[in-house]
Protein backbone atom coordinates (compact mmCIF):
# COMPACT_ATOMS: atom_id res chain seq x y z
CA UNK A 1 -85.28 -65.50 -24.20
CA UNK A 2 -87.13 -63.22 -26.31
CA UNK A 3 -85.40 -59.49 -27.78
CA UNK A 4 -87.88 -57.47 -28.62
CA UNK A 5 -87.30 -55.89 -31.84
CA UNK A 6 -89.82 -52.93 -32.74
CA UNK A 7 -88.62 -53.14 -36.50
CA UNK A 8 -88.84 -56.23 -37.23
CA UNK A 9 -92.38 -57.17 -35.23
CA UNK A 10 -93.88 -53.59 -36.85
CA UNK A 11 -93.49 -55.54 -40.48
CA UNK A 12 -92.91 -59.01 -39.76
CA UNK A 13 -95.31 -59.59 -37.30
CA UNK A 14 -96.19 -62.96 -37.88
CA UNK A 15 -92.88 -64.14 -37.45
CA UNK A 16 -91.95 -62.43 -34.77
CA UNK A 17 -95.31 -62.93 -32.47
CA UNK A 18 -94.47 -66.76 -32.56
CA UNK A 19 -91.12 -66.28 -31.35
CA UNK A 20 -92.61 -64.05 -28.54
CA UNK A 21 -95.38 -67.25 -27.56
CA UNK A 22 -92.17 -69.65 -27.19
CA UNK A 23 -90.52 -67.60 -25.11
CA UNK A 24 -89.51 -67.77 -21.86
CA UNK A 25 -88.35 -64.64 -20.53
CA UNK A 26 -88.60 -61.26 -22.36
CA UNK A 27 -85.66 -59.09 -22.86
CA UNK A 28 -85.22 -55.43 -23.90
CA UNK A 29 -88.52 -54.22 -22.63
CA UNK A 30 -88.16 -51.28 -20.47
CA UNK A 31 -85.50 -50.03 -22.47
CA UNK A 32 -87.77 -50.27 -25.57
CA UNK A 33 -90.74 -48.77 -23.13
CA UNK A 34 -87.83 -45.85 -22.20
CA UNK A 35 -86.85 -45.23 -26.26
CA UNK A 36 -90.87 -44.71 -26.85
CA UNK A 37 -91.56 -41.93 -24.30
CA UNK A 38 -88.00 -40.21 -25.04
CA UNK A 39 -89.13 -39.72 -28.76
CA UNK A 40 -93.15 -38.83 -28.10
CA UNK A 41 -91.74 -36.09 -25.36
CA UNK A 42 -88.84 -35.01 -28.25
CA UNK A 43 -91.61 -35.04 -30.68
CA UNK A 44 -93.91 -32.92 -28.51
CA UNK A 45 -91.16 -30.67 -27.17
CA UNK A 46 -89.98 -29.79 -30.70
CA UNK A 47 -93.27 -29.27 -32.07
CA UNK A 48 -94.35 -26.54 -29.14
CA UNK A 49 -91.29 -24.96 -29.33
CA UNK A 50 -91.43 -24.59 -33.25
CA UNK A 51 -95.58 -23.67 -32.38
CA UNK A 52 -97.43 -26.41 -33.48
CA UNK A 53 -100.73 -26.54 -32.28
CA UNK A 54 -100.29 -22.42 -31.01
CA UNK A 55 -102.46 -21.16 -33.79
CA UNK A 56 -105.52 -19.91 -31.32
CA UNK A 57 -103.13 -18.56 -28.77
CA UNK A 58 -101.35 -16.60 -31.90
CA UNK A 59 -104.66 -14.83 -32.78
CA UNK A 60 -105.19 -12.67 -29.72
CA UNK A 61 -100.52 -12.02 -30.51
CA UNK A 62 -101.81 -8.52 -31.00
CA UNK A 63 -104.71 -8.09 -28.53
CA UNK A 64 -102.45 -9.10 -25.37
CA UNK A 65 -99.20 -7.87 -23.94
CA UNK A 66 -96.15 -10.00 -24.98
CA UNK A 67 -95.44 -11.37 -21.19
CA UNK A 68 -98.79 -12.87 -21.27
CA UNK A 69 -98.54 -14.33 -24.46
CA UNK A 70 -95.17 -15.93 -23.76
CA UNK A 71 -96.71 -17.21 -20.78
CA UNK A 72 -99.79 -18.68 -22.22
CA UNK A 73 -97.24 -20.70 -25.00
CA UNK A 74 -95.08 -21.67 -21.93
CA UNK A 75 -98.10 -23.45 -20.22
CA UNK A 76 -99.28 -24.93 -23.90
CA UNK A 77 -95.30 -26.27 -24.04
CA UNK A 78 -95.90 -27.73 -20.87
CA UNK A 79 -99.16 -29.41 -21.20
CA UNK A 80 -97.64 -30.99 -24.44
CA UNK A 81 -94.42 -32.34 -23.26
CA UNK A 82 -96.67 -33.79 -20.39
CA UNK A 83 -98.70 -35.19 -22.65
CA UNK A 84 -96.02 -36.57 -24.47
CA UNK A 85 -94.78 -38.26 -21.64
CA UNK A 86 -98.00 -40.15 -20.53
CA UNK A 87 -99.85 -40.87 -23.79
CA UNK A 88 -97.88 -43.54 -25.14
CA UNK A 89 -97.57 -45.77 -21.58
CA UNK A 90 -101.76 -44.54 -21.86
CA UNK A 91 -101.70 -46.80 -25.03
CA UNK A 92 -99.59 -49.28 -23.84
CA UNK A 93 -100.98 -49.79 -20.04
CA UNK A 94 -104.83 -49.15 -21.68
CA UNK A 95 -104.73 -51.56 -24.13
CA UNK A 96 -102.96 -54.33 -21.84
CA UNK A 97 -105.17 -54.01 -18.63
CA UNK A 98 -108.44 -54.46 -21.01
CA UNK A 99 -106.60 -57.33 -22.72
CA UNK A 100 -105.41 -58.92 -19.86
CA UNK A 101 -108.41 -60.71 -18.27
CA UNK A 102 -109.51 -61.53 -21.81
CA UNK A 103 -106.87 -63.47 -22.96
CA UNK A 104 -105.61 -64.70 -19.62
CA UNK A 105 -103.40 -67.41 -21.20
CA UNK A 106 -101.44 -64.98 -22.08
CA UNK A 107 -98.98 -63.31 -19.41
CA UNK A 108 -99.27 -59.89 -18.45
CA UNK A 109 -95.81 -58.99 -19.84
CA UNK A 110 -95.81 -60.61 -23.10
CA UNK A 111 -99.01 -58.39 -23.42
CA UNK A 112 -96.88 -55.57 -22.79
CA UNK A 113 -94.81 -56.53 -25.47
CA UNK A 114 -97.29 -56.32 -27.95
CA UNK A 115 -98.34 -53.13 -26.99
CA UNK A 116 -95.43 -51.83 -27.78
CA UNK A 117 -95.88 -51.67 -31.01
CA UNK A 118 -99.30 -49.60 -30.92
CA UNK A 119 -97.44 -47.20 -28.91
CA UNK A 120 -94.34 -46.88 -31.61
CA UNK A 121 -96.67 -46.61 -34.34
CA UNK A 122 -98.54 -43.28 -32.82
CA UNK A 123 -94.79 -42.14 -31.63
CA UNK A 124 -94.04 -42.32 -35.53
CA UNK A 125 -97.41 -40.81 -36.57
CA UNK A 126 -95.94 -38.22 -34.01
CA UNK A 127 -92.78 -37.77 -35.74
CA UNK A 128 -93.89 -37.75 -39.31
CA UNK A 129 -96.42 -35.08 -38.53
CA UNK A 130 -94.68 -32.28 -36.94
CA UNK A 131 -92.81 -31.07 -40.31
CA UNK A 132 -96.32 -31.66 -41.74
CA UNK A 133 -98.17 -29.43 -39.40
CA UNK A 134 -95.35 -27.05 -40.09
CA UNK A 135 -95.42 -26.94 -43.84
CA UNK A 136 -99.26 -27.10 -44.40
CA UNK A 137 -100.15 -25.03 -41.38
CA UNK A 138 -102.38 -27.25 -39.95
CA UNK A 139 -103.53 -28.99 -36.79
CA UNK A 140 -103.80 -32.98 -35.94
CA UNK A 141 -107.57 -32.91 -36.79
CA UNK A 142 -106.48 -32.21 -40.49
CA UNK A 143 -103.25 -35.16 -40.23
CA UNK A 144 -103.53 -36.61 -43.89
CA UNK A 145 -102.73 -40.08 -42.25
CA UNK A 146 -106.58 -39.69 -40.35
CA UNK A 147 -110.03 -39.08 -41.73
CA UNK A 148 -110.09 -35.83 -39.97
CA UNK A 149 -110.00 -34.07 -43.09
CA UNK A 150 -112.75 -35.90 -44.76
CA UNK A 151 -115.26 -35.46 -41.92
CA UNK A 152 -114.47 -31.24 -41.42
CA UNK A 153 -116.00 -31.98 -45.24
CA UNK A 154 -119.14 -33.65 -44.04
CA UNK A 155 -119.27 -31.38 -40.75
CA UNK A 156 -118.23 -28.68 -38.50
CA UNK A 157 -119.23 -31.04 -35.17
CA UNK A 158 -115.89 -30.48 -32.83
CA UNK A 159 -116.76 -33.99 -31.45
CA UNK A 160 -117.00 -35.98 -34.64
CA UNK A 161 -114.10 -34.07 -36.03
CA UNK A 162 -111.90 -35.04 -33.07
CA UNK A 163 -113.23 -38.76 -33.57
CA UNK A 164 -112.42 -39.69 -36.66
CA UNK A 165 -109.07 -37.40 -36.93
CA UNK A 166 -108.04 -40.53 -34.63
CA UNK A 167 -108.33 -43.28 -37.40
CA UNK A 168 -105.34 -43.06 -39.43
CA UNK A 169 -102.99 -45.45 -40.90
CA UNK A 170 -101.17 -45.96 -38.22
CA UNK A 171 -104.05 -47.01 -35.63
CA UNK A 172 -105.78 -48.93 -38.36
CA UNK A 173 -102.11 -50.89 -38.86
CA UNK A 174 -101.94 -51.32 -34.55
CA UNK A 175 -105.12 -53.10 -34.52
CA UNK A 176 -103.73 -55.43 -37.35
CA UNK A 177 -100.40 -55.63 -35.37
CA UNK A 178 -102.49 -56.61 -32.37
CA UNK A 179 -104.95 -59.24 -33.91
CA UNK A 180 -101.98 -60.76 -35.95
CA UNK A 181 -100.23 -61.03 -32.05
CA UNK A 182 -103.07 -62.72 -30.16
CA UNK A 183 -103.96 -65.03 -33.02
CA UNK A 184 -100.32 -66.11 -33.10
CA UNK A 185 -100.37 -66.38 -29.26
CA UNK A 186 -103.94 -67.53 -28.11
CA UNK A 187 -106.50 -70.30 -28.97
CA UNK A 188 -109.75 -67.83 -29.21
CA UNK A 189 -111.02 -67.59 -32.91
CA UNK A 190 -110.12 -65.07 -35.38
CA UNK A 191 -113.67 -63.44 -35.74
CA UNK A 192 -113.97 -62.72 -31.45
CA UNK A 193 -110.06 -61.48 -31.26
CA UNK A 194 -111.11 -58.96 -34.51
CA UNK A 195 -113.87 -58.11 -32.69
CA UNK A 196 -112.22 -57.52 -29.48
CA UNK A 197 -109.79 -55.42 -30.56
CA UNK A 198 -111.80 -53.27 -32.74
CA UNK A 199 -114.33 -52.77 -29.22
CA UNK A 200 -110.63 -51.55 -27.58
CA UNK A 201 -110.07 -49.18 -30.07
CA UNK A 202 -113.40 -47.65 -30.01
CA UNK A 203 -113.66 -47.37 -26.32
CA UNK A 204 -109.77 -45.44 -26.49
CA UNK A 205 -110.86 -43.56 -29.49
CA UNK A 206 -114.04 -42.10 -26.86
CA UNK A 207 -112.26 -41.67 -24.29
CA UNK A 208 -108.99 -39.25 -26.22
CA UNK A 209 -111.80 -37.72 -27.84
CA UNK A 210 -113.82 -36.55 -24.87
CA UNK A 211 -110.51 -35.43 -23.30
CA UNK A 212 -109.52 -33.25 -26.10
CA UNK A 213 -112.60 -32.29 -26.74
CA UNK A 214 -113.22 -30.85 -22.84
CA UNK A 215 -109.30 -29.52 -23.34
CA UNK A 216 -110.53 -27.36 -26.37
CA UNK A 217 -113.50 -26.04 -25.15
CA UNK A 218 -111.45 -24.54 -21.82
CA UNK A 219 -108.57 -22.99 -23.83
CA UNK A 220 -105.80 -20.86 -22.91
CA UNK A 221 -107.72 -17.63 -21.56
CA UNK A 222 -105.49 -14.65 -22.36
């Protein structure tokens, strides 16, 4: 029987991914799925209530009547408690229905398990960036853990902005989570599981950024 242990496999991976391919049975997992979403909707919750992320609804504070401007942050709460809710079993059902079929010695729920740990790394990333939004006044494309910043430097493209805002630390330290994982726990080569997972990243990174993108460009109308 396996416990999975979010701490301990998030920096002793190695260790812990070899204990996870001799096991058995694994143990622990939909309370660990359960802790994940509790803190991403906490995270989101706190951060719309405190007005993260309100900045363009704020502008138009003085243009609108103050019913209408309540309601237009009570919809934006919504929307990100929702999302807080769904995006990290997005990165943890994603990444193991692509991975599935490719590493098919591999069962479906010890696939799971690893993705666990991409899905507590972005709830931290969460965490650690809502006093940070607060304190520097700015929004997830400028995160200092992504290269947001660096490419609002380079352009003003909404697209590319929203793109590379979604490599940070912690997504770069997922995919090494991951690769570490199936190299403990399959027979394919090092060079096609790197380049398997990097392929999964890209297509996720698309596919967020083309949803956020489409979400900006429709707005709250006030």
């Amino acid at each position: 029987m396996h416990q999975v242990r979010l701490i301990e496999g998030t920096f002793q991976p190695s260790t812990h991914f070899v204990e996870l391919k001799q096991t058995e049975q694994v143990n622990g997992l939909s309370l660990k799925i359960a802790v994940i979403v509790g803190l991403s909707v906490l995270a989101s919750a706190v951060g719309a209530y405190l007005g993260v992320g309100t900045e363009e609804i704020m502008i138009s504070m003085d243009a609108v009547k103050r019913e209408k401007l309540e309601f237009a942050k009570l919809i934006f709460g919504i929307g990100e408690v929702i999302s807080g809710l769904f995006s990290p079993l997005f990165i943890m059902f994603f990444f193991s229905f692509f991975f599935w079929p490719l590493f098919g010695r591999v069962s479906f729920k010890k696939i799971i398990s690893i993705q666990l740990y991409p899905a507590f790394l972005y709830t931290v990333e969460k965490l650690l960036n809502v006093p940070l939004f607060l304190l520097l006044g700015i929004g997830k494309e400028s995160s200092p853990f992504g290269l947001g910043v660096l490419t609002q430097l380079i352009t003003d493209q909404t697209y590319l902005v929203n793109l590379f805002s979604q490599i940070t630390i912690f997504q770069v330290w997922s995919a090494c989570l991951q690769v570490i994982a199936f190299r403990k726990m399959s027979d394919k080569p090092m060079s096609l599981i790197v380049l398997i997972v990097i392929f999964t990243h890209i297509i996720y990174m698309l596919l967020v950024t083309t949803s956020v993108t489409l979400i900006q460009d429709l707005g709250i109308s006030l």
